[in-house]
Each structure stands twice: as C-alpha cells, then as structure tokens.
C-alpha atoms as a PDB file:
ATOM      1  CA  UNK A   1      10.521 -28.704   5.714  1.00  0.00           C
ATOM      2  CA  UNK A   2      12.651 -25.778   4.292  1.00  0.00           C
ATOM      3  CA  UNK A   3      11.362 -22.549   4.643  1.00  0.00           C
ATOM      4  CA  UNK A   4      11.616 -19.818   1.345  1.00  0.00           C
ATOM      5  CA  UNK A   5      11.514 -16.460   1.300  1.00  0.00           C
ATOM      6  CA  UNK A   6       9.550 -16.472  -1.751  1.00  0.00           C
ATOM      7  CA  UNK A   7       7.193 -19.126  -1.103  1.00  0.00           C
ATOM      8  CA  UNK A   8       4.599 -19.294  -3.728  1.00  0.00           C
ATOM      9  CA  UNK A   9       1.063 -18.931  -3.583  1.00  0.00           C
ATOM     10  CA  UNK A  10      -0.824 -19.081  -6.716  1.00  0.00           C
ATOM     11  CA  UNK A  11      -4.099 -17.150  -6.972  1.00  0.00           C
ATOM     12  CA  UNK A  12      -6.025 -15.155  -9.194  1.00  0.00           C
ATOM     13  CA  UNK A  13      -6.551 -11.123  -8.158  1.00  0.00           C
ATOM     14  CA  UNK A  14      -8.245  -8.307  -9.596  1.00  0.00           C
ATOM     15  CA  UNK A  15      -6.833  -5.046  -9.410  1.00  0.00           C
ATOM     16  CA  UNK A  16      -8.112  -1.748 -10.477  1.00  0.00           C
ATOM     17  CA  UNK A  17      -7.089  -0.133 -13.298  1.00  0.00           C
ATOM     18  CA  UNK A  18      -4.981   2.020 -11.446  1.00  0.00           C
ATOM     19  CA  UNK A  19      -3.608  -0.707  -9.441  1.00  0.00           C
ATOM     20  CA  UNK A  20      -2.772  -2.620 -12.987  1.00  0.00           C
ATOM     21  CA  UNK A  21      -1.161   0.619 -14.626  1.00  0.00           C
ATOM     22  CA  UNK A  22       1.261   0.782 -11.676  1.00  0.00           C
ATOM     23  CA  UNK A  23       2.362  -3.122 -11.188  1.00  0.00           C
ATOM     24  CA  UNK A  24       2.666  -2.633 -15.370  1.00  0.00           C
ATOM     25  CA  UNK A  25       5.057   0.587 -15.128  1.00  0.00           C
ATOM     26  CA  UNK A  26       6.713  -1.250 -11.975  1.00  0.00           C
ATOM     27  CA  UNK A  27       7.458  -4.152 -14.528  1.00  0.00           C
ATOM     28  CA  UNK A  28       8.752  -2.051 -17.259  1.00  0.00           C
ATOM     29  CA  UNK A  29      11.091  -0.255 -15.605  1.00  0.00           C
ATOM     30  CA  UNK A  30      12.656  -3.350 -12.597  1.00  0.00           C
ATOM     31  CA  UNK A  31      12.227  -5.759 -15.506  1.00  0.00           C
ATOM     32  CA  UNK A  32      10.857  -7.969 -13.315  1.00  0.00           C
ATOM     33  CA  UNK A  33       7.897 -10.634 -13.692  1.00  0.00           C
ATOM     34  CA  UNK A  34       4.691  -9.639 -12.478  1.00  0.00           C
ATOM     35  CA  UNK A  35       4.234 -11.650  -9.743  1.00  0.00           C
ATOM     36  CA  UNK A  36       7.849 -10.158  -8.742  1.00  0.00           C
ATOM     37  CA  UNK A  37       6.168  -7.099  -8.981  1.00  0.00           C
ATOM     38  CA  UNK A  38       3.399  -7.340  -6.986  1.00  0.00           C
ATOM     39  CA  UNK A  39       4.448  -8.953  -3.937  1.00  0.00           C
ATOM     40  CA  UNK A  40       7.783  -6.172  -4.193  1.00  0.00           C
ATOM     41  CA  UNK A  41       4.819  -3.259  -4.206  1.00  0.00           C
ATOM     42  CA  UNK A  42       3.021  -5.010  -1.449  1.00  0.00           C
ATOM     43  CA  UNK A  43       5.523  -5.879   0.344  1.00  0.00           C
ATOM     44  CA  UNK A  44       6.854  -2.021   0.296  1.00  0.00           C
ATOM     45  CA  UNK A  45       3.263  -0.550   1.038  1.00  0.00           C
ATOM     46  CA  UNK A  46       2.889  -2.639   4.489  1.00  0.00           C
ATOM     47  CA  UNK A  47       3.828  -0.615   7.247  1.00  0.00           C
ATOM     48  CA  UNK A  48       6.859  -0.767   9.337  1.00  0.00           C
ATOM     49  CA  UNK A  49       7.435  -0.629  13.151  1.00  0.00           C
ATOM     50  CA  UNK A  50      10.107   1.830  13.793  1.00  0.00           C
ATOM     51  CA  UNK A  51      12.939   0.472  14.870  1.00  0.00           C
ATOM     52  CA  UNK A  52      14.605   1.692  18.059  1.00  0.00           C
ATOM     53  CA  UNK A  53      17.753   0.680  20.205  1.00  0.00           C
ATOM     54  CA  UNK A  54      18.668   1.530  23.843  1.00  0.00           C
ATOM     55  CA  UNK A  55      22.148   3.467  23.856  1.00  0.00           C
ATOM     56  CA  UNK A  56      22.955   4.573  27.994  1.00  0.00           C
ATOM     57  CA  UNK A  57      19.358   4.025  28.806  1.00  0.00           C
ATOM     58  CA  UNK A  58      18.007   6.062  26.030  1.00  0.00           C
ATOM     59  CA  UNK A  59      15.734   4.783  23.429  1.00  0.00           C
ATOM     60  CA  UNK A  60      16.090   5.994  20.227  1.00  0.00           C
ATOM     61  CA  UNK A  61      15.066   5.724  16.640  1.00  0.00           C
ATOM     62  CA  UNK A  62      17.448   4.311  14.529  1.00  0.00           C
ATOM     63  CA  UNK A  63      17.013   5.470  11.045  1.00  0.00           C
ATOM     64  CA  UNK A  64      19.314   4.883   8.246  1.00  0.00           C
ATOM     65  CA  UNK A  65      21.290   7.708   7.483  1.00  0.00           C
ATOM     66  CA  UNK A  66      21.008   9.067   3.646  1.00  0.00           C
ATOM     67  CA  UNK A  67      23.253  11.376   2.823  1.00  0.00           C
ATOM     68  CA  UNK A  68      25.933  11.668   5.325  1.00  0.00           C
ATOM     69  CA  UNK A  69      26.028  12.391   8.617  1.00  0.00           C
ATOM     70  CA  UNK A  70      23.994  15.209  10.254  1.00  0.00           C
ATOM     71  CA  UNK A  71      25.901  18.396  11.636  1.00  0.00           C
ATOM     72  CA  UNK A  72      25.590  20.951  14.407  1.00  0.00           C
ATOM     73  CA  UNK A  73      25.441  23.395  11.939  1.00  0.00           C
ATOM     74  CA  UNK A  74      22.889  21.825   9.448  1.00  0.00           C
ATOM     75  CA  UNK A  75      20.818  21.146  12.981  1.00  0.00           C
ATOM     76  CA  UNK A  76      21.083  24.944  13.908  1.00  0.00           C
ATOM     77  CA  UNK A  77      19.930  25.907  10.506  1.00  0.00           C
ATOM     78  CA  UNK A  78      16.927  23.869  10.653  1.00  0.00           C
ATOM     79  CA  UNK A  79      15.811  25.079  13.841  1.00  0.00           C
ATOM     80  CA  UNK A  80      16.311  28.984  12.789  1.00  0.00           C
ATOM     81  CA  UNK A  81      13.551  28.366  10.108  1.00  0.00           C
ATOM     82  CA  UNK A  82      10.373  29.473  10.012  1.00  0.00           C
ATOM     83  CA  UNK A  83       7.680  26.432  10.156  1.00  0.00           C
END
C-alpha cells in the first residue's frame, strides 16, 4: 500500500460565511483549488508542539531564526525596555 501525503477524502462541509470568505480570498490570492485551500488553512490552524533539542544537557527551544541572527546588543536593548 503506498502511503500519500495528500490522500484524499471526499466529503461535503459547511462552513460559515466567514469561514467561506477566507478559504475564497485564500484561493484568489495562492491560486490554488479549494480543496488545496482548505486542508493548507487547516492544516496551518492545528497546533504545534514546540520543538526542543538537548545541546550539553540543556533543553532548548529551537525556533527558526527570521531575520538574522540575534545580538548581545539587540538582547540588551530589549531588556532596557519598559514592559
């Protein structure tokens, strides 16, 4: 048996008219079917463990980094701020 990542299920679903406007606007702009659509907004909305790593007995988060990397400095900054 060979396994997909996009098996298929077919079904019929009713979503709100919110729900609708944003799979419809999601379609638009990925150009993507709808069915493409909806399992990509699904699949985004489920929540995700957080994935952490052991580095010298530590455990730690390990986030993607967006941007570049992080400075002293830039830490510093942050900390001097009012919250």
């Amino acid at each position: 048996m060979v396994h997909n990542k996009f098996m298929s299920l077919r079904t019929t679903v009713t979503l709100s008219d919110t729900a609708q406007k944003l799979v419809e606007e999601y379609v638009e702009s990925c150009r993507v079917s709808t069915s493409r659509a909806i399992s990509d907004l699904v699949e985004r909305s489920a929540p995700r463990k957080p994935r952490i790593k052991m580095v010298n007995g530590f455990a730690l988060f390990d986030f993607p980094v967006k941007g570049g990397q992080i400075t002293t400095e830039e830490i510093r900054r942050l900390e001097d701020e009012p919250w």
